[in-house]
PDB file of N, CA and C in Angstrom:
ATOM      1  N   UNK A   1       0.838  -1.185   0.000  1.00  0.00           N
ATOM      2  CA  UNK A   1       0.000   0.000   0.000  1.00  0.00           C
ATOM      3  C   UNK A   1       0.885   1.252   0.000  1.00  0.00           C
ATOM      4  N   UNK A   2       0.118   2.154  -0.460  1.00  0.00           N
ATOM      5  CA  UNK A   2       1.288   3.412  -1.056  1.00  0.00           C
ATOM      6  C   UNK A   2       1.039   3.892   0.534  1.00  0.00           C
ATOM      7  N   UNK A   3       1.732   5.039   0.832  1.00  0.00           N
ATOM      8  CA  UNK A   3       1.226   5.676   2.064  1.00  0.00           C
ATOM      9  C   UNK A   3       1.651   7.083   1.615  1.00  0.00           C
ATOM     10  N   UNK A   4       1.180   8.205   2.259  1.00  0.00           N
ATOM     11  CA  UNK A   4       1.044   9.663   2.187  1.00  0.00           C
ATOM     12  C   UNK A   4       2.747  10.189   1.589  1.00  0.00           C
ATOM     13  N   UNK A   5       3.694   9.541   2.890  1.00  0.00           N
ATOM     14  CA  UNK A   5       5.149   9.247   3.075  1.00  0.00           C
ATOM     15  C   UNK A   5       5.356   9.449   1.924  1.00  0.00           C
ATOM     16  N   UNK A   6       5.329   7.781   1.280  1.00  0.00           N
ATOM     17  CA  UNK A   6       6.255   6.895  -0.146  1.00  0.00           C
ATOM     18  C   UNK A   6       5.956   8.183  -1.203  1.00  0.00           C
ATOM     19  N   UNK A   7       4.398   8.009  -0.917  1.00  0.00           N
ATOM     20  CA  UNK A   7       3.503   9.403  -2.067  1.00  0.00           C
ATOM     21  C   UNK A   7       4.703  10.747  -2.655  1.00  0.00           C
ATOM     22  N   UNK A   8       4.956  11.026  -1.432  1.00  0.00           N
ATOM     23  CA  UNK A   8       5.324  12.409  -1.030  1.00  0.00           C
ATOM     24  C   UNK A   8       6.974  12.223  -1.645  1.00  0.00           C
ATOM     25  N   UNK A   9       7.773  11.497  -1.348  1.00  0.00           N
ATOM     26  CA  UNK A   9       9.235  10.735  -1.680  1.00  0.00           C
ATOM     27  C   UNK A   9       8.946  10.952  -3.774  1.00  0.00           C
ATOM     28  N   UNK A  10       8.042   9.373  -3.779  1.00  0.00           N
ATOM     29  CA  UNK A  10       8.140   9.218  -5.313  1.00  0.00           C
ATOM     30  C   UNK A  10       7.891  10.356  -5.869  1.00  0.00           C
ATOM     31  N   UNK A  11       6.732  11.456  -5.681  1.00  0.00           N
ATOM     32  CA  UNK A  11       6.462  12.199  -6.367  1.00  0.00           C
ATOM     33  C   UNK A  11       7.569  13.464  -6.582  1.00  0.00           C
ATOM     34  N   UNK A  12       8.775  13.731  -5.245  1.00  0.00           N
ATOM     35  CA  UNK A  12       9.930  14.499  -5.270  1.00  0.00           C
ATOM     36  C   UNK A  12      10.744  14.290  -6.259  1.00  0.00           C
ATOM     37  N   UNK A  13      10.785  12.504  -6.496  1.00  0.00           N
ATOM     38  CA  UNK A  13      11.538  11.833  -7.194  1.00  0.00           C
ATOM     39  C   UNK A  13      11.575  12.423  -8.466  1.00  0.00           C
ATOM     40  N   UNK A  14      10.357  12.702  -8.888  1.00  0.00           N
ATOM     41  CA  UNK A  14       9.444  12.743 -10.469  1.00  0.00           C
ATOM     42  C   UNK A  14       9.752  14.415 -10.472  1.00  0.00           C
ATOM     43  N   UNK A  15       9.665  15.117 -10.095  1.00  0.00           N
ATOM     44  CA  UNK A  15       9.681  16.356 -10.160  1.00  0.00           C
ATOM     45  C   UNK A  15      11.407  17.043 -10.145  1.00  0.00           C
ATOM     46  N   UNK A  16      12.311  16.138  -9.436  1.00  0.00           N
ATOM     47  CA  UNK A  16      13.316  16.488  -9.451  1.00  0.00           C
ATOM     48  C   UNK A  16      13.444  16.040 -10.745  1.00  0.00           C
ATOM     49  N   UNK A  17      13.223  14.841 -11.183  1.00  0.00           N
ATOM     50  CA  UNK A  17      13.958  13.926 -12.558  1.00  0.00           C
ATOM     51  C   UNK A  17      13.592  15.115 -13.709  1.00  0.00           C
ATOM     52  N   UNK A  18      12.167  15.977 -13.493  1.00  0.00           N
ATOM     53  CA  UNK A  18      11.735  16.279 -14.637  1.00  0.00           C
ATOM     54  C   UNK A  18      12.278  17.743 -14.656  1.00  0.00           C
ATOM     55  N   UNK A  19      12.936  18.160 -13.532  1.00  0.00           N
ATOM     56  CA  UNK A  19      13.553  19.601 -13.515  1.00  0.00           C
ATOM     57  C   UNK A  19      15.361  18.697 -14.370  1.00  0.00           C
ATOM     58  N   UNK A  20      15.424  18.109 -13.954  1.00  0.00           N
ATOM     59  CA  UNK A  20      17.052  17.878 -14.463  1.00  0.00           C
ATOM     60  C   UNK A  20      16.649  17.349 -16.138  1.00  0.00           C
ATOM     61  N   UNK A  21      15.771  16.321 -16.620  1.00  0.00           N
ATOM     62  CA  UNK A  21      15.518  16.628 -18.025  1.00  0.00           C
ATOM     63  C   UNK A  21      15.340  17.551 -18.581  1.00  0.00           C
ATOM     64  N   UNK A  22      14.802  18.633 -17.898  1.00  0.00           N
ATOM     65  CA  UNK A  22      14.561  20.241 -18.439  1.00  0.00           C
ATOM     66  C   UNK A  22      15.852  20.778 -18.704  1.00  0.00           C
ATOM     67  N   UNK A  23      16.945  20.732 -17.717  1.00  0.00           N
ATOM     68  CA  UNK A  23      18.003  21.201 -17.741  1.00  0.00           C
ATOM     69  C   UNK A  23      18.990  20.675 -18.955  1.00  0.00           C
ATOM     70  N   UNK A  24      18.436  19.340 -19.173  1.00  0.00           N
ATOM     71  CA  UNK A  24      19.590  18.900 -20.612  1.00  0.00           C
ATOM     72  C   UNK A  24      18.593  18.430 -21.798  1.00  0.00           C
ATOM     73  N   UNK A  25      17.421  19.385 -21.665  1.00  0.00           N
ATOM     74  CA  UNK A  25      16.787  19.776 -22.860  1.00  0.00           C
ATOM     75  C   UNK A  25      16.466  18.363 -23.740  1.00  0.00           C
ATOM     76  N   UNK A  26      15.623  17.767 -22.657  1.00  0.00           N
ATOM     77  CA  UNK A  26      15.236  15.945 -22.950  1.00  0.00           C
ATOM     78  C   UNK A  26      13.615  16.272 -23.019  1.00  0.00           C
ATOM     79  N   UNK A  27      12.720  16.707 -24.021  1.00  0.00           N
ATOM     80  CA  UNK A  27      11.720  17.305 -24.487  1.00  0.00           C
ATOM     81  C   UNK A  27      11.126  15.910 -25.539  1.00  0.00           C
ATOM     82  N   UNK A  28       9.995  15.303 -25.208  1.00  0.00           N
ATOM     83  CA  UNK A  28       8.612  15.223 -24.007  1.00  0.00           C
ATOM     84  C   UNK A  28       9.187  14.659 -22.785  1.00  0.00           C
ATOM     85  N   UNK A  29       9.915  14.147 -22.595  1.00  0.00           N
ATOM     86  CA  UNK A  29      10.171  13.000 -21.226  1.00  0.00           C
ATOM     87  C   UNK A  29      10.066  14.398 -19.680  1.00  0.00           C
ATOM     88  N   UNK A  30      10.591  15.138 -19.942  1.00  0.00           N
ATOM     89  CA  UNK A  30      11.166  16.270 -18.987  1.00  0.00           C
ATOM     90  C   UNK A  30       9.273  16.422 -18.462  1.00  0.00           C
ATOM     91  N   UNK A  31       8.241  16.404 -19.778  1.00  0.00           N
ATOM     92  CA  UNK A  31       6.995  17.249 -19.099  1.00  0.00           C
ATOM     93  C   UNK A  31       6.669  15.686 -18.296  1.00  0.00           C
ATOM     94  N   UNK A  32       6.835  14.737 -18.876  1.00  0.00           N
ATOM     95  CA  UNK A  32       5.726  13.123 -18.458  1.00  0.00           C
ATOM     96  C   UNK A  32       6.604  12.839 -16.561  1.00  0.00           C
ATOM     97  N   UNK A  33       7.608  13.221 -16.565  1.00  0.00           N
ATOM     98  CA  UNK A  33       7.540  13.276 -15.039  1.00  0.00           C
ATOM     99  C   UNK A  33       7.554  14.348 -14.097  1.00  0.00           C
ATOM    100  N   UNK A  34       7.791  14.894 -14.323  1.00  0.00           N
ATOM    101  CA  UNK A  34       7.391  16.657 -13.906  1.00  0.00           C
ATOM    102  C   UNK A  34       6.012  16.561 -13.358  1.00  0.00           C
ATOM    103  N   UNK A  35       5.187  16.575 -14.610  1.00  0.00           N
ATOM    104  CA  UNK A  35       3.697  16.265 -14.498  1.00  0.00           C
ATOM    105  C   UNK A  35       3.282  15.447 -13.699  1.00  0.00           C
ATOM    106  N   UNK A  36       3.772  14.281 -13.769  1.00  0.00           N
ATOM    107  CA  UNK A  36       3.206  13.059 -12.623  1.00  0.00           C
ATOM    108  C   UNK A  36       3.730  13.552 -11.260  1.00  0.00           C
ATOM    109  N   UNK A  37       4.555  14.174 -10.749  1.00  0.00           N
ATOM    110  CA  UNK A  37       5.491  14.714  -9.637  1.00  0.00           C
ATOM    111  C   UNK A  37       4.094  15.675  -8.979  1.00  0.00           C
ATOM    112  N   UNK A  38       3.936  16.812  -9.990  1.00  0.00           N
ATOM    113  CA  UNK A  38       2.968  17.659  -9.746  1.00  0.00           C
ATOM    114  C   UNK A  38       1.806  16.968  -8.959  1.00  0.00           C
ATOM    115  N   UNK A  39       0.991  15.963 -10.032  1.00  0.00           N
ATOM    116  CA  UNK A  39       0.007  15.199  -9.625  1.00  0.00           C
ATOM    117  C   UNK A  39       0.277  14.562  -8.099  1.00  0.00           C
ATOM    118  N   UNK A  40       1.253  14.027  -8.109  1.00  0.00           N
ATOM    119  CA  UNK A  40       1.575  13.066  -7.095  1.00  0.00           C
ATOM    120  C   UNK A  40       1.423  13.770  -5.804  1.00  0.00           C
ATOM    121  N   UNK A  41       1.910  15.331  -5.694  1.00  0.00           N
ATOM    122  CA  UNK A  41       2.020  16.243  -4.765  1.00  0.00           C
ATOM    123  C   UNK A  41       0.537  17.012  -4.476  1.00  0.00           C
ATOM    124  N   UNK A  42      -0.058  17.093  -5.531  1.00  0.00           N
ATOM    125  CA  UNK A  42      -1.445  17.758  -5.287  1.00  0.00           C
ATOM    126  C   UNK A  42      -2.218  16.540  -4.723  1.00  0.00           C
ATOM    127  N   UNK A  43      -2.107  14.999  -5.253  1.00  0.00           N
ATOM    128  CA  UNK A  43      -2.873  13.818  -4.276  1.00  0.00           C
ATOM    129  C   UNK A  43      -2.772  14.554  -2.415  1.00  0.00           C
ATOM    130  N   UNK A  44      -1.259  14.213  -2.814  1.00  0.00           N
ATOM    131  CA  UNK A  44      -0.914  14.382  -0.957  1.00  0.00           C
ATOM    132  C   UNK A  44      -1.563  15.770  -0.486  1.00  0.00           C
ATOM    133  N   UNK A  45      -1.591  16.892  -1.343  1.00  0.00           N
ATOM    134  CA  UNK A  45      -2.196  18.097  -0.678  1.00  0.00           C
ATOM    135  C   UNK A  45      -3.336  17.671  -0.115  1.00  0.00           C
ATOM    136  N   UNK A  46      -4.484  16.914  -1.683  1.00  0.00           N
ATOM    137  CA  UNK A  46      -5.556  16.216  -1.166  1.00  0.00           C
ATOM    138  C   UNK A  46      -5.856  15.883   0.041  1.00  0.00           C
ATOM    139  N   UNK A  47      -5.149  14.624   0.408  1.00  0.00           N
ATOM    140  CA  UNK A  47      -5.393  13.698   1.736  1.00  0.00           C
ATOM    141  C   UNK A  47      -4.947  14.721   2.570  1.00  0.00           C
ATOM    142  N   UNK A  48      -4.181  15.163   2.489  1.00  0.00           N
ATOM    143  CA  UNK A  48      -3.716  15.882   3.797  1.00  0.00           C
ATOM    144  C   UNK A  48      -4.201  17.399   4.141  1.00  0.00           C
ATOM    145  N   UNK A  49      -5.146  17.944   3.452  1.00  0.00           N
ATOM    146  CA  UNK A  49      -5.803  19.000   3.415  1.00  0.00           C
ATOM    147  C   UNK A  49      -4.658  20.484   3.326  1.00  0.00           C
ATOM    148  N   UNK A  50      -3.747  20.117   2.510  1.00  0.00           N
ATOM    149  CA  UNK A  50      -2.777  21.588   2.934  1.00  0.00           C
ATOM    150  C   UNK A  50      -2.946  22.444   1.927  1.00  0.00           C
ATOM    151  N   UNK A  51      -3.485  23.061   1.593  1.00  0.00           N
ATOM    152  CA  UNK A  51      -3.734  24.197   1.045  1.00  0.00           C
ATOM    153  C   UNK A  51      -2.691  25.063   0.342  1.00  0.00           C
ATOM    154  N   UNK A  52      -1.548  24.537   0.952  1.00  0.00           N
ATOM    155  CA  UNK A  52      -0.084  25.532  -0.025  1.00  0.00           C
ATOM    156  C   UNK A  52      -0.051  24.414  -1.290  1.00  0.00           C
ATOM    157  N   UNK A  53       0.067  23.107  -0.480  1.00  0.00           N
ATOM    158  CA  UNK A  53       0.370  22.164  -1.463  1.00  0.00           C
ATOM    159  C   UNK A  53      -0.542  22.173  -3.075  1.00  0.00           C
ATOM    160  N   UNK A  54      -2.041  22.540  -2.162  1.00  0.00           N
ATOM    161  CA  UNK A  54      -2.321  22.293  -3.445  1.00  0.00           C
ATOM    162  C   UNK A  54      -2.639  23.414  -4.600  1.00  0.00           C
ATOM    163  N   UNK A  55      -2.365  24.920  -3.977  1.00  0.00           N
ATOM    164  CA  UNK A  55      -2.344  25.953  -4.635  1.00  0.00           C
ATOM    165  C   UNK A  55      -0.994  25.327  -5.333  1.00  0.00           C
ATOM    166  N   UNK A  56       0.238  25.239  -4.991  1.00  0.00           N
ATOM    167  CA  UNK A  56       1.558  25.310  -5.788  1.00  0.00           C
ATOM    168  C   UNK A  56       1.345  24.022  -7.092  1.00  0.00           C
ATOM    169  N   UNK A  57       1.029  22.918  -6.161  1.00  0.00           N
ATOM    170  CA  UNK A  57       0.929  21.557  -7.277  1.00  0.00           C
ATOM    171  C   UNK A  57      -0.212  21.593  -8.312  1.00  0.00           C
ATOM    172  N   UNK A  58      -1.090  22.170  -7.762  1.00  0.00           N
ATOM    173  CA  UNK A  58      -2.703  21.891  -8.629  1.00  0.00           C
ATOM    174  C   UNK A  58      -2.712  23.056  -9.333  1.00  0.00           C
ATOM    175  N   UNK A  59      -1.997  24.143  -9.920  1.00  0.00           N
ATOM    176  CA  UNK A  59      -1.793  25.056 -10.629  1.00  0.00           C
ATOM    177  C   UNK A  59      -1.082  24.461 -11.593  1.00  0.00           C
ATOM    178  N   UNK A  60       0.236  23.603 -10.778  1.00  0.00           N
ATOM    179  CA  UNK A  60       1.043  23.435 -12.375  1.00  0.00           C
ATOM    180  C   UNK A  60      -0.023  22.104 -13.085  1.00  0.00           C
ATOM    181  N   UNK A  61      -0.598  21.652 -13.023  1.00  0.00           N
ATOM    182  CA  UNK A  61      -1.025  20.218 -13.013  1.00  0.00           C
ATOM    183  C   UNK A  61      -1.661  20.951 -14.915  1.00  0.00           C
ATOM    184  N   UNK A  62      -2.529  21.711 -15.041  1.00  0.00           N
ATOM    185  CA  UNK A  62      -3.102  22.426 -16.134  1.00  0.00           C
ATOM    186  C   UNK A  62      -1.614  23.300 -16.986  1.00  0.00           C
ATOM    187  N   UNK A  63      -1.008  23.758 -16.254  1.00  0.00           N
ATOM    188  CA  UNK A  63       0.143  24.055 -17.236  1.00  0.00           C
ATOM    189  C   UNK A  63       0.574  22.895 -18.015  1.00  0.00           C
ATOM    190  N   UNK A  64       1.366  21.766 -16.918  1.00  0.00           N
ATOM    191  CA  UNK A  64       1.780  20.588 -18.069  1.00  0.00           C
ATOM    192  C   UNK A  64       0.341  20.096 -18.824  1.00  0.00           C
ATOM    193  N   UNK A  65      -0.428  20.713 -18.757  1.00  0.00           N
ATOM    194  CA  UNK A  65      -2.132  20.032 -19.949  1.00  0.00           C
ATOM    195  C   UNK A  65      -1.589  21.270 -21.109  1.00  0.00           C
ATOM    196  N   UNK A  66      -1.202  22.241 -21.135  1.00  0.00           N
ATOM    197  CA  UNK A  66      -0.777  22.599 -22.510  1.00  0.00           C
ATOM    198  C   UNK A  66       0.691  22.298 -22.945  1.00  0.00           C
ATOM    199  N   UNK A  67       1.432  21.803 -22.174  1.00  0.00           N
ATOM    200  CA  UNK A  67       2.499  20.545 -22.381  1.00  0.00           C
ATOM    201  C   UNK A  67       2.104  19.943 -23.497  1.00  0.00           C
ATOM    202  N   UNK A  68       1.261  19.016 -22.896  1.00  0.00           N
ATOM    203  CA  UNK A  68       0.640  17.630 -23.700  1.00  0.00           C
ATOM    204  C   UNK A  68      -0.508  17.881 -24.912  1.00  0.00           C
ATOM    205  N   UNK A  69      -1.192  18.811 -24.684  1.00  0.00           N
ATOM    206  CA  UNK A  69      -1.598  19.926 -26.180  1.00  0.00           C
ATOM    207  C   UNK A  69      -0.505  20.122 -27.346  1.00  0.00           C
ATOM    208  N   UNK A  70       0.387  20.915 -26.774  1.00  0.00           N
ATOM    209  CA  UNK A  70       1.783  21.088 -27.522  1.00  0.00           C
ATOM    210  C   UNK A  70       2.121  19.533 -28.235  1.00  0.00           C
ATOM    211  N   UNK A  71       2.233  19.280 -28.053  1.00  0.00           N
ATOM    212  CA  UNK A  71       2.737  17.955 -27.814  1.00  0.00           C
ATOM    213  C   UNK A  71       2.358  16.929 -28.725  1.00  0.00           C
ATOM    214  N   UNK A  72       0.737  16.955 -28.625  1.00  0.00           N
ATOM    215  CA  UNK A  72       0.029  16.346 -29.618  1.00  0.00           C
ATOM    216  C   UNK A  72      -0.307  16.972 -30.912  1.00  0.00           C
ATOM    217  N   UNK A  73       0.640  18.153 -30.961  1.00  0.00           N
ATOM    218  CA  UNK A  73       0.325  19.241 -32.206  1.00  0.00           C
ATOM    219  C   UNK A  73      -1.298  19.846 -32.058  1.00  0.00           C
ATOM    220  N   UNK A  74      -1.946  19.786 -30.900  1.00  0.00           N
ATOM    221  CA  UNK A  74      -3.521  20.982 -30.896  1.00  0.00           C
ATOM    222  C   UNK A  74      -3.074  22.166 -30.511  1.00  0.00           C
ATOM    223  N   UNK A  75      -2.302  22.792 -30.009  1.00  0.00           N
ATOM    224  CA  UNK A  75      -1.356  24.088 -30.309  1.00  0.00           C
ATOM    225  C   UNK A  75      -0.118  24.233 -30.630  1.00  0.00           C
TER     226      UNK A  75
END
């Protein structure tokens, strides 16, 4: 079973990986964990009711959605 913890870890994981693909310009991979990082962090805001978390995470969550727009050539 996942727990809030592991949540909170993997999703650092994903967000760091997708800031350092950004950095050596590794374009789609950089948005597909970034994005899941985001997600992963706005879950935990979820359960855990924190309100920074999920202003900071659940904002980017729609940015990487014109990522994946881009992406699929609809802008």
């Amino acid at each position: 079973m996942l727990t809030i913890q592991n949540l909170k870890w993997l999703s650092t994981a994903c967000v760091l990986s997708g800031i350092f693909l950004t950095s050596l310009n590794i374009y789609p991979l950089n948005i597909f964990f970034h994005s899941a990082g985001a997600i992963g962090w706005t879950v935990a805001g979820v359960l855990t009711r924190d309100k920074a978390l999920m202003t900071n995470f659940g904002l980017q969550v729609p940015l990487f959605g014109v990522g994946y727009l881009k992406l699929v050539g609809l802008i």
